[in-house]
Each structure stands twice: as structure tokens, then as C-alpha cells.
N, C-alpha and C. Protein backbone atom coordinates (compact mmCIF):
# COMPACT_ATOMS: atom_id res chain seq x y z
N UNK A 1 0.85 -1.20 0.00
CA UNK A 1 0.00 0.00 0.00
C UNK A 1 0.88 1.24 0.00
N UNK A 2 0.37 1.89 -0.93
CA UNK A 2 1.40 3.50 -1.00
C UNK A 2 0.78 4.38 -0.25
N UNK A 3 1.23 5.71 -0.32
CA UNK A 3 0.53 6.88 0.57
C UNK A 3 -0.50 7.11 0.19
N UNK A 4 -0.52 7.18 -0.82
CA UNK A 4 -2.03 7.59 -1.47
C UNK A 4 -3.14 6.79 -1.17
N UNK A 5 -2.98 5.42 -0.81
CA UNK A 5 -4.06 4.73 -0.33
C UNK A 5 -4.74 4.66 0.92
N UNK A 6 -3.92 5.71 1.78
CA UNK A 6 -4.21 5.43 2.87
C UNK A 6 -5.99 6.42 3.10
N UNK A 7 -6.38 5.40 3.89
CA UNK A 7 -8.19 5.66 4.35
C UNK A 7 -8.11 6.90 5.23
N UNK A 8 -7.70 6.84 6.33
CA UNK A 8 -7.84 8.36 7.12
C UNK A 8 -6.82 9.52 6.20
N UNK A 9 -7.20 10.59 6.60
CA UNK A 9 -7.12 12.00 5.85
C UNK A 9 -6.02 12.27 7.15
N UNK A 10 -5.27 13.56 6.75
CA UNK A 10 -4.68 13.92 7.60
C UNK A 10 -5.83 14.96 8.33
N UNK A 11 -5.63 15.14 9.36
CA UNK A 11 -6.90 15.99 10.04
C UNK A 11 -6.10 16.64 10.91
N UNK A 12 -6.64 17.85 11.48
CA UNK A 12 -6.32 18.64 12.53
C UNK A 12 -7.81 19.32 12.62
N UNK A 13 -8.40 19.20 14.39
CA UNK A 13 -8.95 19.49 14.48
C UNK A 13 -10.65 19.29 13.57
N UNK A 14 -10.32 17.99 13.47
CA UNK A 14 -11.32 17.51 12.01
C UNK A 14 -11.50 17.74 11.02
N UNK A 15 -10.76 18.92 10.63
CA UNK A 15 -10.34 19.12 8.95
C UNK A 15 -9.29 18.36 8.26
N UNK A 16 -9.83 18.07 7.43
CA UNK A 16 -9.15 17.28 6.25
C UNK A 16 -7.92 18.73 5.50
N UNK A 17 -7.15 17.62 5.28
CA UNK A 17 -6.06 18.32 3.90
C UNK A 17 -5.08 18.11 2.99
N UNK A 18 -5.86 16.94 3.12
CA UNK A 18 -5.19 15.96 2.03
C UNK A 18 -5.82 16.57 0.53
N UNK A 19 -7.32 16.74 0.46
CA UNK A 19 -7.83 16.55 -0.44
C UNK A 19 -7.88 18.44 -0.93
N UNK A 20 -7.55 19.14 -0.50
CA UNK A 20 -7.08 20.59 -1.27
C UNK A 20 -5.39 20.51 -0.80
N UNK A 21 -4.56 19.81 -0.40
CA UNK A 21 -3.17 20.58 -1.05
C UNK A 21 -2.27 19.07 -1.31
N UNK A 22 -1.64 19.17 -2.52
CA UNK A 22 -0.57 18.27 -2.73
C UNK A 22 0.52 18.25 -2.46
N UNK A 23 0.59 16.93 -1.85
CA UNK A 23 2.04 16.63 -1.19
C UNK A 23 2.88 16.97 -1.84
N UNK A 24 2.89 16.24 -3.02
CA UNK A 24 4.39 16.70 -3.88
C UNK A 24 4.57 17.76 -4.73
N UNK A 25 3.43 18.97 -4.28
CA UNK A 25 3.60 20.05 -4.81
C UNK A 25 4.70 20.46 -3.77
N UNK A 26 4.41 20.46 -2.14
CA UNK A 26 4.78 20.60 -1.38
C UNK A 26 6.26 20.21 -1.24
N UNK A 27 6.26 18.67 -1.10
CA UNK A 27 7.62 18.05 -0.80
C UNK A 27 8.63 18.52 -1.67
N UNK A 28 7.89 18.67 -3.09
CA UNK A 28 9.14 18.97 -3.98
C UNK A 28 10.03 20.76 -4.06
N UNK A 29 9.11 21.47 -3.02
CA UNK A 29 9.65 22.59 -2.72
C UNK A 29 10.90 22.88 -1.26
N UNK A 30 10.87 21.48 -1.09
CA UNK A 30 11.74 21.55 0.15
C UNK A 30 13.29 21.42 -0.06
N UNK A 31 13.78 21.26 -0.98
CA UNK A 31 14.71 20.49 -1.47
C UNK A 31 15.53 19.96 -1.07
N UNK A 32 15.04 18.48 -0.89
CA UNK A 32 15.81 17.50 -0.03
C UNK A 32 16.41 16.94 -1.02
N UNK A 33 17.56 16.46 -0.22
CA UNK A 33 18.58 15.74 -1.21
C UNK A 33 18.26 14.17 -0.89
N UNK A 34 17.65 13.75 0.26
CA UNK A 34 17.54 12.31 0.17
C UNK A 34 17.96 11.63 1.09
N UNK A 35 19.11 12.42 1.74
CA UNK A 35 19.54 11.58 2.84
C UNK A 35 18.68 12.18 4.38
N UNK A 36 18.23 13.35 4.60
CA UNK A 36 18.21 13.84 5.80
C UNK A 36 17.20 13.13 6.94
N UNK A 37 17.46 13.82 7.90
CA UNK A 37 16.60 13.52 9.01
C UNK A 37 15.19 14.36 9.15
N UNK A 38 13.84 13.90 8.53
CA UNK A 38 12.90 14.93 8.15
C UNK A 38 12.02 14.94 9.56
N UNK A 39 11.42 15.66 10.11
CA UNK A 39 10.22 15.62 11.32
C UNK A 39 9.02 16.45 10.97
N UNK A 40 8.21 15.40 10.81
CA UNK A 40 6.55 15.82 10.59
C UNK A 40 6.18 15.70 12.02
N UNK A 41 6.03 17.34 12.43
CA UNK A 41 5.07 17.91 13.59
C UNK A 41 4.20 18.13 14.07
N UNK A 42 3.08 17.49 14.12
CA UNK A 42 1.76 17.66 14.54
C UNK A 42 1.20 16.65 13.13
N UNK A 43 1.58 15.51 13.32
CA UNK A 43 1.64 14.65 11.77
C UNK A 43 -0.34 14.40 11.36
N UNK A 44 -0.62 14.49 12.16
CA UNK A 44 -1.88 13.67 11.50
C UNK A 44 -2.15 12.43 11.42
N UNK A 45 -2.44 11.91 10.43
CA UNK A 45 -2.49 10.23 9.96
C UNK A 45 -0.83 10.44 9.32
N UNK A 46 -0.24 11.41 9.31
CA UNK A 46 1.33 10.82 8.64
C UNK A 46 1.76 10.83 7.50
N UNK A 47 0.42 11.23 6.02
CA UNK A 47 0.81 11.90 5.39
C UNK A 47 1.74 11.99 4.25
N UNK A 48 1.69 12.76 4.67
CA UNK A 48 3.40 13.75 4.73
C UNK A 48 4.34 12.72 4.47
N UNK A 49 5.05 12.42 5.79
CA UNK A 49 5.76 11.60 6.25
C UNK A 49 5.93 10.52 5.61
N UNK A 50 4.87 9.68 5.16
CA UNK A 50 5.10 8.34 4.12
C UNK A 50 5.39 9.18 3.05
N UNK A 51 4.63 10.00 2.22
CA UNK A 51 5.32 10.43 1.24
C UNK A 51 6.46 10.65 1.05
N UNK A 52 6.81 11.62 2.36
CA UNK A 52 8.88 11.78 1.96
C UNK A 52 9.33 10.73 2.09
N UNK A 53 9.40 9.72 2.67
CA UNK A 53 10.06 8.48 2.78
C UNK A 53 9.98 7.51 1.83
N UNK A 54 8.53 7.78 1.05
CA UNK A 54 8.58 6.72 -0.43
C UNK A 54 8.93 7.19 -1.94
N UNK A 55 9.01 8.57 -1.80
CA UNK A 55 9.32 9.48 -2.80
C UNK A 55 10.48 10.71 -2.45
N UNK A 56 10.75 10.76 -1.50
CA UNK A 56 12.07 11.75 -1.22
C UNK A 56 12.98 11.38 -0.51
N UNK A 57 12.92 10.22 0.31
CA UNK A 57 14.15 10.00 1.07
C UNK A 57 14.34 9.04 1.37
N UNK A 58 15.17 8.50 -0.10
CA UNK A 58 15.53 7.04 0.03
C UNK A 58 16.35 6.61 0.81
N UNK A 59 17.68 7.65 1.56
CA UNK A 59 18.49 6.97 2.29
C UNK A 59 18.27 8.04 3.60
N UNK A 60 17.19 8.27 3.92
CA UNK A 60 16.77 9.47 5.12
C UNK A 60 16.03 8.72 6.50
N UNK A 61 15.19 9.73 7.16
CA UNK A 61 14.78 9.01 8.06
C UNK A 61 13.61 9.98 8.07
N UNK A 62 12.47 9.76 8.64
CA UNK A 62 11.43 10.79 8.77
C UNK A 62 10.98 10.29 10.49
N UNK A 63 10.82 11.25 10.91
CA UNK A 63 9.83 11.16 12.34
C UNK A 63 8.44 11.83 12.48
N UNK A 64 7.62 11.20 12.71
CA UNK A 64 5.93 11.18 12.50
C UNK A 64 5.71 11.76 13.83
N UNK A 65 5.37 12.65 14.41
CA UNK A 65 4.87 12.98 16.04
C UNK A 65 3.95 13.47 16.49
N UNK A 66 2.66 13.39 16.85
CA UNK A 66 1.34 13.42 17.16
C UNK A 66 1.16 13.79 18.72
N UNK A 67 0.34 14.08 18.93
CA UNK A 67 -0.22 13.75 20.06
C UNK A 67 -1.48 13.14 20.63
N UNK A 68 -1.84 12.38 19.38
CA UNK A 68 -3.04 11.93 19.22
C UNK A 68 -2.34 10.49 19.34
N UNK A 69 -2.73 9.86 20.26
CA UNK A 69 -2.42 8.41 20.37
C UNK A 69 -2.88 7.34 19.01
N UNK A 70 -4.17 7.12 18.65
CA UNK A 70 -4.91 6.79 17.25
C UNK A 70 -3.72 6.80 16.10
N UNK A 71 -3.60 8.03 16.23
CA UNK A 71 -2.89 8.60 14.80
C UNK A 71 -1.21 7.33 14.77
N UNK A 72 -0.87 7.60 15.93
CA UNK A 72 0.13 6.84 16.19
C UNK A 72 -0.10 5.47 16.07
N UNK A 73 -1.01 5.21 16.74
CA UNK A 73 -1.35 3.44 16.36
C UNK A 73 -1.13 3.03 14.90
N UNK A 74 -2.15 3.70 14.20
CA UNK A 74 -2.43 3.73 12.85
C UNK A 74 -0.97 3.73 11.95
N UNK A 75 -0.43 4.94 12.52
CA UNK A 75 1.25 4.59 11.77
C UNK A 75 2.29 3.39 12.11
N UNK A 76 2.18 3.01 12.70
CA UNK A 76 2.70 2.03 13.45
C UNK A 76 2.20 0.81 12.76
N UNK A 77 1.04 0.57 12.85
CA UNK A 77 0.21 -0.56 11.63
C UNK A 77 0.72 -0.40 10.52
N UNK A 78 0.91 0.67 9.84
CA UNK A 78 1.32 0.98 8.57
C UNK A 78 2.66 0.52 8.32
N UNK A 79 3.38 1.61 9.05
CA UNK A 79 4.79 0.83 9.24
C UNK A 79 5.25 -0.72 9.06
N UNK A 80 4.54 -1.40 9.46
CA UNK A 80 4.94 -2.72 10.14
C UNK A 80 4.13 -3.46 8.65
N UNK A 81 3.11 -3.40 8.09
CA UNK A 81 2.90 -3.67 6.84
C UNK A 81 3.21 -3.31 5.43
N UNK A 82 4.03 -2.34 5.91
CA UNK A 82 5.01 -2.17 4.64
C UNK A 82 6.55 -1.66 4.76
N UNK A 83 7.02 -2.44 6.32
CA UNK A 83 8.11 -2.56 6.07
C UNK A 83 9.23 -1.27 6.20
N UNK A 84 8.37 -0.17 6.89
CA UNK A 84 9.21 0.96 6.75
C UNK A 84 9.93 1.10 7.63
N UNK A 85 11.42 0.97 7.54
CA UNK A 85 12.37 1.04 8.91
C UNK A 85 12.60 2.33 9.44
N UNK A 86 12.68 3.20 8.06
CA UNK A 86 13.23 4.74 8.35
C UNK A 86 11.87 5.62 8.87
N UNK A 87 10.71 4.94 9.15
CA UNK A 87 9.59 5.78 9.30
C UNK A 87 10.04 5.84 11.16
N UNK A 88 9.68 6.43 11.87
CA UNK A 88 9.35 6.67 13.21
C UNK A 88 8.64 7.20 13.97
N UNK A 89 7.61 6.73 15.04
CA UNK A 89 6.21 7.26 15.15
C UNK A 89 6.44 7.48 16.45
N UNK A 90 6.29 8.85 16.67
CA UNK A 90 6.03 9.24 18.44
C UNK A 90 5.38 9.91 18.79
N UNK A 91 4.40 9.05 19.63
CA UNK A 91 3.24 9.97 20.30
C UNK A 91 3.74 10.92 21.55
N UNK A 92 3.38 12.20 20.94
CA UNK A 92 4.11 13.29 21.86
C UNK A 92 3.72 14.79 21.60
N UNK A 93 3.49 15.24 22.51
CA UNK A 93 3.62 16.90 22.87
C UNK A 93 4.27 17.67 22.24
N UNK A 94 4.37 18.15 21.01
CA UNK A 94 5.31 19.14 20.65
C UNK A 94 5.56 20.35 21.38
N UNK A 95 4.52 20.88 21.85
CA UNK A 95 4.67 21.86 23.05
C UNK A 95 5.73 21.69 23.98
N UNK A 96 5.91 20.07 24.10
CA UNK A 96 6.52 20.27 25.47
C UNK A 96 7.84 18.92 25.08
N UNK A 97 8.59 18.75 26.01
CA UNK A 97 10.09 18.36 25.35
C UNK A 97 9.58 17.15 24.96
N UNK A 98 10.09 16.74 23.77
CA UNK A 98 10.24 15.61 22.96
C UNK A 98 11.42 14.50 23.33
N UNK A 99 11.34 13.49 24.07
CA UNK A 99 13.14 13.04 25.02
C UNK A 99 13.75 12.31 24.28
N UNK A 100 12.28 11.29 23.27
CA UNK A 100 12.92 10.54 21.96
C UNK A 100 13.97 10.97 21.33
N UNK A 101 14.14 12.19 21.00
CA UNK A 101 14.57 12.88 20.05
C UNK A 101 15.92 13.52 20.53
N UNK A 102 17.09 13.58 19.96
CA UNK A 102 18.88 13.54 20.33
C UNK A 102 18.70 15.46 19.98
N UNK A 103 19.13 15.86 20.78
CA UNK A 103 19.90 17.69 20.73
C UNK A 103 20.46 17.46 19.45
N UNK A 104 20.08 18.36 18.19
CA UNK A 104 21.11 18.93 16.61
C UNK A 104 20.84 17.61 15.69
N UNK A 105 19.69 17.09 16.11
CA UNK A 105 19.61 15.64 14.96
C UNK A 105 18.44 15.61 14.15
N UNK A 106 18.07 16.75 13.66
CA UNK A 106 16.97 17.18 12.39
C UNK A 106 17.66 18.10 11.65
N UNK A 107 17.57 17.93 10.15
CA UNK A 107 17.83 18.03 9.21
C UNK A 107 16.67 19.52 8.98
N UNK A 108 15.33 19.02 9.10
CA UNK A 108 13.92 19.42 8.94
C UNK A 108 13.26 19.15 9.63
N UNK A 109 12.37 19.99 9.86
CA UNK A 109 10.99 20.30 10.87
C UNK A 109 9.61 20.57 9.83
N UNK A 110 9.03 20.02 9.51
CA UNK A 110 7.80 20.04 9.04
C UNK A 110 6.61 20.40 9.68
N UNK A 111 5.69 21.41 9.37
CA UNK A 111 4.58 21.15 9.92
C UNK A 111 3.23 21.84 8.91
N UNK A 112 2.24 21.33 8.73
CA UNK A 112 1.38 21.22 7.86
C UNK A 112 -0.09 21.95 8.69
N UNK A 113 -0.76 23.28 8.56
CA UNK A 113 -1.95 23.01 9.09
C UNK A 113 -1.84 23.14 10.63
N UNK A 114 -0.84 23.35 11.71
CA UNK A 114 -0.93 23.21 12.37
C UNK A 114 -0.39 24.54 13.66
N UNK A 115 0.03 25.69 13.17
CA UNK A 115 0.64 26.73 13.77
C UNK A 115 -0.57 27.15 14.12
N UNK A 116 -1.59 27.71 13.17
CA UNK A 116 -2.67 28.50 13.73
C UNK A 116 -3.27 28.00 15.35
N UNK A 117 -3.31 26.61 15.80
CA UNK A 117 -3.77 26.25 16.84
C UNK A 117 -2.38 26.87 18.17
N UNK A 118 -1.49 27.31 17.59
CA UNK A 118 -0.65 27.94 18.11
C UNK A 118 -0.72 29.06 18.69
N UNK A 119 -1.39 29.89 17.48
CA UNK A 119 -1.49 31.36 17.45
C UNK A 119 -2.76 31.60 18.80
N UNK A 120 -3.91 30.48 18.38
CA UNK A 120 -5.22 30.47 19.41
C UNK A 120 -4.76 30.48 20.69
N UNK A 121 -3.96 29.71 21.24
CA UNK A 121 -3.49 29.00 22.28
C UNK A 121 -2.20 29.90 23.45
N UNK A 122 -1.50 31.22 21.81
CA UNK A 122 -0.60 31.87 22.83
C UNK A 122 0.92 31.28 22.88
N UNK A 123 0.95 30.56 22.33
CA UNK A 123 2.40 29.54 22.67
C UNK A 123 2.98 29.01 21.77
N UNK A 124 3.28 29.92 20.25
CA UNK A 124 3.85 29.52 19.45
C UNK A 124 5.39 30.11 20.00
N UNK A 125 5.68 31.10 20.71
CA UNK A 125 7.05 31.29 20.96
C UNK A 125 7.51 29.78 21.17
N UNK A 126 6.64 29.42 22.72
CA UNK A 126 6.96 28.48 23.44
C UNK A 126 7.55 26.84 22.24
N UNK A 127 6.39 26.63 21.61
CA UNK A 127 6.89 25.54 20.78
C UNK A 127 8.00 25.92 19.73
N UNK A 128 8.50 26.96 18.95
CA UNK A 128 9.51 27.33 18.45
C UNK A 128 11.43 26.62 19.10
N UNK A 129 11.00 27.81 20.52
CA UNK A 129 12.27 27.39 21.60
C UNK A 129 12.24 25.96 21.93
N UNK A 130 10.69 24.99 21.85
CA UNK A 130 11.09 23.96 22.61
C UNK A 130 11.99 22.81 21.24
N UNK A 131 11.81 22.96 20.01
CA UNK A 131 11.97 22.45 18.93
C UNK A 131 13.29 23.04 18.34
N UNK A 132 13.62 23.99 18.66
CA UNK A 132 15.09 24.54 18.77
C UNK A 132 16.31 23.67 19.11
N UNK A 133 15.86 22.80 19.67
CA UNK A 133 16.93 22.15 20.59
C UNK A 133 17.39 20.78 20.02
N UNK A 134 16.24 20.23 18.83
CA UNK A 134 16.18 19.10 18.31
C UNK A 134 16.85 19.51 16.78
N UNK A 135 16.64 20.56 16.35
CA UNK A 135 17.15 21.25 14.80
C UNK A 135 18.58 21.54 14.41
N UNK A 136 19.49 20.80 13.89
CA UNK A 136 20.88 21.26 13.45
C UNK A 136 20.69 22.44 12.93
N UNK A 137 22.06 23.41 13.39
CA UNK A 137 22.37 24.55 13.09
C UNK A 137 22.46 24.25 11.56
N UNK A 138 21.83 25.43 10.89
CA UNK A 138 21.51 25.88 9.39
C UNK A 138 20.21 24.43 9.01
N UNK A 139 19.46 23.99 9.85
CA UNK A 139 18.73 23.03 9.96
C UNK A 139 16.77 23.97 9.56
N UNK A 140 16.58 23.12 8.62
CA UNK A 140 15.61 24.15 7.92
C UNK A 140 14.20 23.95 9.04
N UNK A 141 13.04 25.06 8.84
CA UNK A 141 12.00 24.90 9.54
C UNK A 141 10.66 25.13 8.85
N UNK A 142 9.76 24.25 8.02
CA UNK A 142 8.90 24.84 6.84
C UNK A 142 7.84 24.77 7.49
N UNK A 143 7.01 25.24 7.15
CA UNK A 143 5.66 25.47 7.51
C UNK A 143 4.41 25.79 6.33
N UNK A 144 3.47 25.14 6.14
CA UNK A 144 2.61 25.14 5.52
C UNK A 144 1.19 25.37 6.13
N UNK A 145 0.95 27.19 5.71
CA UNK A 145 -0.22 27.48 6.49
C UNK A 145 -1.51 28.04 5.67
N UNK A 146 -2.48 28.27 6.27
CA UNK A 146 -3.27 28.86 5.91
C UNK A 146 -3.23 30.79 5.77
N UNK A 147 -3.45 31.05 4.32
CA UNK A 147 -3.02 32.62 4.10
C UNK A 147 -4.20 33.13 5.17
N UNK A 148 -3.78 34.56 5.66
CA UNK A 148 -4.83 35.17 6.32
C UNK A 148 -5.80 35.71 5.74
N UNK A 149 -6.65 35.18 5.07
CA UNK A 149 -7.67 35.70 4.06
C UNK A 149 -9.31 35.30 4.53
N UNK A 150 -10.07 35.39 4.53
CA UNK A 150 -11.69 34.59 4.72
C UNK A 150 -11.96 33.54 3.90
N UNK A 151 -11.84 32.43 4.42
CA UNK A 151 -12.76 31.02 3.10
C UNK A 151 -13.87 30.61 3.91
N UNK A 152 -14.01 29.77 3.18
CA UNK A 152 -15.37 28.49 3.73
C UNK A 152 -15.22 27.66 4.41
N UNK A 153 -13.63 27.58 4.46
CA UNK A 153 -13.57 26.40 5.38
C UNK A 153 -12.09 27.26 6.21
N UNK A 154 -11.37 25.87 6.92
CA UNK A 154 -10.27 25.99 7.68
C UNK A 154 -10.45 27.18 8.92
N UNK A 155 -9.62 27.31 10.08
CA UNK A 155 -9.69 28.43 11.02
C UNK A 155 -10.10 29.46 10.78
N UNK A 156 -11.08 30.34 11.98
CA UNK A 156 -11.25 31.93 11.69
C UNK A 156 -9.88 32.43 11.18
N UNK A 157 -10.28 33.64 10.63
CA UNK A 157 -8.82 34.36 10.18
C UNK A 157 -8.40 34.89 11.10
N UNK A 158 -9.31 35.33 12.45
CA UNK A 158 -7.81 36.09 13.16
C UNK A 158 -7.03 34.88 13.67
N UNK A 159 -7.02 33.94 13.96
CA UNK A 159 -5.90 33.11 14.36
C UNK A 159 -4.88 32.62 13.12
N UNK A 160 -5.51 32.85 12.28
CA UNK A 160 -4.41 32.63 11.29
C UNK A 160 -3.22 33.39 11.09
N UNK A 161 -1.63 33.19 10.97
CA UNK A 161 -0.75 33.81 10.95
C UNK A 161 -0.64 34.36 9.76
N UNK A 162 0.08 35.66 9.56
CA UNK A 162 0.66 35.68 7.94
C UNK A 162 2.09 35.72 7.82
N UNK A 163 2.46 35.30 7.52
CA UNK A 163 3.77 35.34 6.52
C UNK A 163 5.13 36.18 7.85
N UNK A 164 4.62 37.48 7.93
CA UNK A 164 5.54 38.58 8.21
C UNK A 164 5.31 38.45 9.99
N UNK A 165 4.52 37.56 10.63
CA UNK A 165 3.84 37.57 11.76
C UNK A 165 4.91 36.23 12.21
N UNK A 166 4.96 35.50 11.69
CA UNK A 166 5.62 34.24 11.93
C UNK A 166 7.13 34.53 11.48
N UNK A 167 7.41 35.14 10.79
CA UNK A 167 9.56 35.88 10.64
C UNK A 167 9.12 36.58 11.94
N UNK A 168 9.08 37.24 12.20
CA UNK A 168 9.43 38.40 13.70
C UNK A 168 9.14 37.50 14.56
N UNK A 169 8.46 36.03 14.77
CA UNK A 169 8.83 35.06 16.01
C UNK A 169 10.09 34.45 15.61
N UNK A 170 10.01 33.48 14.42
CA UNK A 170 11.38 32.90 14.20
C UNK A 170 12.88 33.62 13.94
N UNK A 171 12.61 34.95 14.01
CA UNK A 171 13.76 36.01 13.98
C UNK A 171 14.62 36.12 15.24
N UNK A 172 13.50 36.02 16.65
CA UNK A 172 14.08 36.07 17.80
C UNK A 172 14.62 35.00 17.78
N UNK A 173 14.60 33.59 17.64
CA UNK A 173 15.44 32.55 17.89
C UNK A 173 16.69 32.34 17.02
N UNK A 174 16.79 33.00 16.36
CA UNK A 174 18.05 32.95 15.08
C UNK A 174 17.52 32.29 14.17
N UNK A 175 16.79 32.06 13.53
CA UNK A 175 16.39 31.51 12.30
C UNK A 175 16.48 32.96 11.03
N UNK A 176 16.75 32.59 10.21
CA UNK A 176 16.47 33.72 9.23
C UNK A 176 15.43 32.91 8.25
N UNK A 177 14.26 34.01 7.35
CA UNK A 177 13.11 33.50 6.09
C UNK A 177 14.91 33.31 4.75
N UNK A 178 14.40 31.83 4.73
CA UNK A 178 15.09 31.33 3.06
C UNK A 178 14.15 31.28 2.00
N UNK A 179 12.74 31.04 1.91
CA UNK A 179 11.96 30.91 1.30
C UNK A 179 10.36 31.01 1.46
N UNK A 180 9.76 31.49 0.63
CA UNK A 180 8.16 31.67 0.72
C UNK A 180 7.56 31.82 -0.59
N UNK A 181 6.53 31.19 -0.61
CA UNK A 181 5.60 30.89 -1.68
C UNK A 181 3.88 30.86 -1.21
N UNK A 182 3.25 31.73 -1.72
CA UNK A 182 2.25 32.61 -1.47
C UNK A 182 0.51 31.85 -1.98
N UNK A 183 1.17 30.74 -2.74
CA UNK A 183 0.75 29.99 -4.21
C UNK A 183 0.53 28.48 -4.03
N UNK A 184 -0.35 28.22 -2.56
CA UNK A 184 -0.33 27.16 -2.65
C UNK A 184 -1.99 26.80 -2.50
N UNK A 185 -2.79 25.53 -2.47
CA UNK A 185 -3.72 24.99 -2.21
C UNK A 185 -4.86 25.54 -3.38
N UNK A 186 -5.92 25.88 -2.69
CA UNK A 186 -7.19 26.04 -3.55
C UNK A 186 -7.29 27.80 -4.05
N UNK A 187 -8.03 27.67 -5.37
CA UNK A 187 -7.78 29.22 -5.78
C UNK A 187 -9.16 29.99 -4.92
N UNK A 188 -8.60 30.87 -4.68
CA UNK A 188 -10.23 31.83 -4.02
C UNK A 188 -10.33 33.48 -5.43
N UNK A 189 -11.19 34.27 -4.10
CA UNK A 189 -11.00 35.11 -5.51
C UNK A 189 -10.06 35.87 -4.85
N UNK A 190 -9.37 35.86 -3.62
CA UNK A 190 -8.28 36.42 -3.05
C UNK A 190 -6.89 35.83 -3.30
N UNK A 191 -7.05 34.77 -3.93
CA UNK A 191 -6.11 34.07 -4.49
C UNK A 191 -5.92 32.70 -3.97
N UNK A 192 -4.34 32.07 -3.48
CA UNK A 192 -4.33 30.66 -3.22
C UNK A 192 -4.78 30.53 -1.33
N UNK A 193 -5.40 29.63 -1.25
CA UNK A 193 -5.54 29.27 0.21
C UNK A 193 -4.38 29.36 1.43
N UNK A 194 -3.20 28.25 0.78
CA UNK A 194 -2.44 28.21 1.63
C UNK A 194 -0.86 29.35 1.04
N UNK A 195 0.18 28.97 2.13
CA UNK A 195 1.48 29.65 1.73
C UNK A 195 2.70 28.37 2.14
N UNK A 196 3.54 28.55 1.97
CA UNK A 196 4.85 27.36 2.58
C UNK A 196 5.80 28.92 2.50
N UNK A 197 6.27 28.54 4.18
CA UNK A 197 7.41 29.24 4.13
C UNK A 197 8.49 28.81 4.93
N UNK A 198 9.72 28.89 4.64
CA UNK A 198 10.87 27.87 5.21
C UNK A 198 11.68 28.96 6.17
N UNK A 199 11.81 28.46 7.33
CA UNK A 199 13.34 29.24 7.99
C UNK A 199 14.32 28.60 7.93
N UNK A 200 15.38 29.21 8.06
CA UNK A 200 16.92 28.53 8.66
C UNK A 200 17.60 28.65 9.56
N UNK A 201 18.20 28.06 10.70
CA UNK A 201 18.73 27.90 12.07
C UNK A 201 19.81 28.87 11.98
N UNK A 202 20.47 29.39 12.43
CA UNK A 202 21.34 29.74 12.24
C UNK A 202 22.13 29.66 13.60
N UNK A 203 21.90 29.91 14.46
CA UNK A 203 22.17 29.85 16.07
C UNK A 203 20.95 29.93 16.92
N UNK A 204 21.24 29.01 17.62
CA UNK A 204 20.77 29.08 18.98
C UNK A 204 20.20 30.19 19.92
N UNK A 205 19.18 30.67 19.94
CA UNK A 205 19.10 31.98 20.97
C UNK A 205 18.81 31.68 22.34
């Protein structure tokens, strides 16, 4: 079974998003070379995560991390029926320290859909610094969000971040913006739904 077959959707908060944004529109903007250490953050059903591992990172490793116990089961099943060694599933708190996980041993930090519950909550500094600690210096940080615009679906807009709201957090920790793309998901008449925008580590704050 490939990624694409899989029955549950990635969800946050019971939205689906599998079915308005493509993975490998996505993945292929990250530019992985194949070997790295990738971490899908707030994974969902995982996604993501099988995708980079069956189509981007043949000699890599990906880590799946939830806090949804289910979600984890489910990868874990998956895993084990098709054999994926480099996949790794941990049910865990991103908020709060991750112990699985070695100080400077991510390559990438992924996260899909999932900052805005950040923004609601007050504590996106907090998860930034706590994920700091797991990210090699010049170690990238992408994010795939919802633009701050009005749709039909996904979060109210004021919790939604934009673009220039999320650099002035990742600025304080030493990250510098390497990339952003404005142009992603479903067309509105305000334009594309989502954005992907990448930081880079640079030091430690």
C-alpha cells in the first residue's frame, strides 16, 4: 500500500487536507537531497511523512509525532505492513520536550496546518524554543499554512498567521526566512488558500 491509499485524511482538528493541497507540490519545494533527518510535527495520519520516505528519502529518516495516540497506532500498523524502517512514530507533545529525540539531529521540521492552533493557544514562541533544541544549526524549519484571508472552510482568520507575523517570532530565535511561496492549495477570488514558508537555524538563541 502507498501513501495515497491510505483511508484516514490527515486531520487537525477535524479538517481534512489531504484533499485541497498536494504533497508533492509541497515536498518537492523543500529540497531535499535524500539523505536527511525529516520531522513531521503535529503529523496527523502521517501523510506527509510516508510520502517523503517513499518518494524523497531514500536513504533518510522521517519522524511522525502526534499527540493523538490513534494517529500513532495507525502509523505504526502501517509501518509494520510495509516494512518501513526509516519511518518513526512518536506519540508526543510538541509543546513540550520531545526526550525521543537527540539535541542537533533534524535536518527538517515540518509542519502542515498546524501553527494557527498555536497562534489560538498563545504559545507559538513556546513551541519554536522547545523544537530549537532538536534542529541542526543551518537546519531548515517549513511550515505550511493557511493565508490570512476569509474562506469556507479551515480556522477563523484572526488566528491565522501571515507570513511577516511568523519571521518576527522565528527572527528572535536565530532563524532567518530562506523561502516563501504565497501559491499554494485552492484558488479563491483572493487568491491561493495556503502559503509554505521555510526558515533557517542559524544559532541558537
Amino acid at each position: 500500500m502507498k501513501s495515497g491509499d491510505i483511508v484516514q485524511e490527515h486531520k487537525h482538528h477535524a479538517k481534512s487536507s489531504i484533499k485541497f493541497l498536494d504533497s508533492d507540490e509541497i515536498l518537492s519545494q523543500l529540497d531535499l537531497k535524500g539523505n536527511e533527518v525529516f520531522m513531521d510535527a503535529g503529523c496527523g495520519d502521517g501523510h506527509i511523512a510516508i510520502k517523503a520516505i517513499e518518494d524523497y528519502l531514500p536513504d533518510g529518516l522521517a519522524y511522525a509525532v502526534d499527540n493523538y495516540e490513534p494517529s500513532i497506532e495507525e502509523l505504526e500498523d502501517y509501518k509494520a505492513e510495509n516494512n518501513l524502517e526509516n519511518l518513526i512514530n512518536i506519540n508526543a507533545d510538541i509543546t513540550s520536550d520531545i526526550a525521543q529525540i537527540e539535541d542537533n539531529s533534524i535536518d527538517m521540521i515540518f509542519m502542515l496546518n498546524v501553527v494557527h492552533g498555536f497562534k489560538a493557544s498563545g504559545n507559538m514562541d513556546d513551541v519554536v524554543e522547545n523544537l530549537l533544541r532538536i534542529l541542526k544549526t543551518n537546519g531548515k524549519f517549513a511550515i505550511v499554512e493557511f493565508r490570512p484571508i476569509e474562506w469556507s472552510f479551515g480556522p477563523p482568520v484572526e488566528i491565522k498567521y501571515a507570513p511577516e507575523e511568523l519571521e518576527s517570532i522565528f527572527i528572535k530565535f536565530g532563524f532567518k526566512k530562506v523561502y516563501l511561496n504565497e501559491d499554494l492549495g485552492l484558488e479563491g477570488p483572493d487568491g491561493k488558500s495556503h502559503y509554505l514558508i521555510i526558515f533557517e537555524k542559524e544559532s541558537a538563541k
